[in-house]
Protein backbone atom coordinates (compact mmCIF):
# COMPACT_ATOMS: atom_id res chain seq x y z
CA UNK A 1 0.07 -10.96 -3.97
CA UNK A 2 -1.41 -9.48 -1.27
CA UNK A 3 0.99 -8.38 1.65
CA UNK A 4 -0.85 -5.02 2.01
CA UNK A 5 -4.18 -6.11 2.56
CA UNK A 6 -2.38 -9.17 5.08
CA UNK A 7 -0.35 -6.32 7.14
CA UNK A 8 -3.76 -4.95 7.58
CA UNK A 9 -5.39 -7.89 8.97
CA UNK A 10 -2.68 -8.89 11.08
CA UNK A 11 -2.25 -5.29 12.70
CA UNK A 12 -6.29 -5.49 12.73
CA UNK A 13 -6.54 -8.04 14.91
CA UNK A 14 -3.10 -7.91 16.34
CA UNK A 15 -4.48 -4.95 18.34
CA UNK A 16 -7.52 -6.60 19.05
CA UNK A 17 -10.25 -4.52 16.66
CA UNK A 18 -13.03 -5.92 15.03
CA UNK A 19 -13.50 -5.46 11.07
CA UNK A 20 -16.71 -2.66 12.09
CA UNK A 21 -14.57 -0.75 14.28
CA UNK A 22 -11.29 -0.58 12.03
CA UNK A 23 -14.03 0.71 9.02
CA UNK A 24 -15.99 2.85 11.42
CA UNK A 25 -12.42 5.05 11.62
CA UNK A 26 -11.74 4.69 8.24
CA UNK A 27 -14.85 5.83 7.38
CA UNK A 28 -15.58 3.04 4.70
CA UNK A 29 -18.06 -0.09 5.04
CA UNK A 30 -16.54 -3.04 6.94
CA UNK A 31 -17.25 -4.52 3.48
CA UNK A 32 -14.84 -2.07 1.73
CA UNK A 33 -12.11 -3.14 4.32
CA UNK A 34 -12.85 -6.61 4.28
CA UNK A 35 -12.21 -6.54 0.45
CA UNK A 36 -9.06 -4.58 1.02
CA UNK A 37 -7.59 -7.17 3.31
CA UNK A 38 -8.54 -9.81 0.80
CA UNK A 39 -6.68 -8.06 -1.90
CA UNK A 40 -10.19 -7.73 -3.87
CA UNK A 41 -10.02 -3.23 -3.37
CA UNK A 42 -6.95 -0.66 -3.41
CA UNK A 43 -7.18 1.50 -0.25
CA UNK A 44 -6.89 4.96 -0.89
CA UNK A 45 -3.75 6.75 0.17
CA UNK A 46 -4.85 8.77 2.63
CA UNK A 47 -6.70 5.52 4.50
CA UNK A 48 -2.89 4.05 4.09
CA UNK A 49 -1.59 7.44 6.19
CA UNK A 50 -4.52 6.81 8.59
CA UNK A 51 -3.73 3.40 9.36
CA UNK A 52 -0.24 4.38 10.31
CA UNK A 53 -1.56 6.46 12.15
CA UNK A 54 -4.41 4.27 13.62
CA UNK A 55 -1.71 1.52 14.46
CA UNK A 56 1.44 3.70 15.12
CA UNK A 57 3.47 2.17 12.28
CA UNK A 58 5.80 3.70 10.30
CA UNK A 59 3.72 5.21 6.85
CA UNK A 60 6.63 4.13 4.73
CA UNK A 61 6.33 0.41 5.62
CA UNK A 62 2.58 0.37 4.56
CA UNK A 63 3.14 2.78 1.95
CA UNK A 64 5.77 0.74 0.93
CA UNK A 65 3.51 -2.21 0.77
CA UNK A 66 0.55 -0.57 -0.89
CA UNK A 67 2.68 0.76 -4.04
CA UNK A 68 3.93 -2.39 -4.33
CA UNK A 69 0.57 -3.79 -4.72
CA UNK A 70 -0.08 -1.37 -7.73
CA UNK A 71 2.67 -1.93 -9.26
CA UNK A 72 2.08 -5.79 -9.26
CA UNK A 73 -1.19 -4.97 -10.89
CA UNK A 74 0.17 -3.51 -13.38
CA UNK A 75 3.36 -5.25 -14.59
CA UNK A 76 1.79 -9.25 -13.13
CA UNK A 77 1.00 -10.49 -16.64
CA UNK A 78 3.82 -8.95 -18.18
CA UNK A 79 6.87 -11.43 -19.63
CA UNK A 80 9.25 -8.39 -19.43
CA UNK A 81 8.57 -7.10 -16.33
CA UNK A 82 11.35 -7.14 -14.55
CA UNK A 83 13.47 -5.37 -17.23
CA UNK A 84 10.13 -2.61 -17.38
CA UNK A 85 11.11 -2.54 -13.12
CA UNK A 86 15.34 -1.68 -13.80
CA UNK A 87 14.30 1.09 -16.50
CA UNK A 88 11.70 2.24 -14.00
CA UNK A 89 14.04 2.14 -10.94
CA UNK A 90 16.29 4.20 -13.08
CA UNK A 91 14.46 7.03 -14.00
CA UNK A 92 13.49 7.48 -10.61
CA UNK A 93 17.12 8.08 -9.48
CA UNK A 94 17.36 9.77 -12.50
CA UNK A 95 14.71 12.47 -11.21
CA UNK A 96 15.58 12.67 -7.34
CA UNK A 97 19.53 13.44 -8.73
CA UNK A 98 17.93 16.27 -10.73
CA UNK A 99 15.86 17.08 -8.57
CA UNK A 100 18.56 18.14 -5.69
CA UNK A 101 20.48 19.64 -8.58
CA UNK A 102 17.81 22.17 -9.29
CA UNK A 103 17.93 23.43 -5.54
């Protein structure tokens, strides 16, 4: 699973930019990118900000994208993983409810 790393490429060469020049604004190696679109590196979060930028996207879509390739890193070999994604889901609703109760 690598739709982060493909959104990349596609917006990449969608507007026309070579590997060097994406990287050269980035500020990594065109190698460092390259393995990012492949799926092979996890791009910082602030690099995910600046390609939103870079590409005027909306940051949520490829923030969206790039969490989701953590958290398929993390729960891929796991049998229960979906039931580890419900409890997860739940204490995050859990927290942003008590969260806007404390204000």
């Amino acid at each position: 699973m690598n739709r982060f790393g493909e959104k990349v490429r596609k917006l990449r060469e969608d507007n026309n930019l070579l590997l060097r020049h994406l990287a050269a604004k980035l500020d990594v190696d065109a190698a460092q990118l390259s393995k990012i679109e492949r799926g092979e590196r996890r791009a910082k979060r602030e690099q995910v900000i600046m390609l939103a930028e870079i590409f005027k996207v909306e940051k949520e879509e490829l923030l969206s994208l790039w969490l989701a390739a953590k958290v398929y890193d993390v729960l891929k070999n796991e049998d229960i993983a979906p039931q580890a994604l419900k409890v997860a889901e739940k204490e995050i609703d859990y927290l942003k409810k008590n969260k806007r109760n404390v204000k």
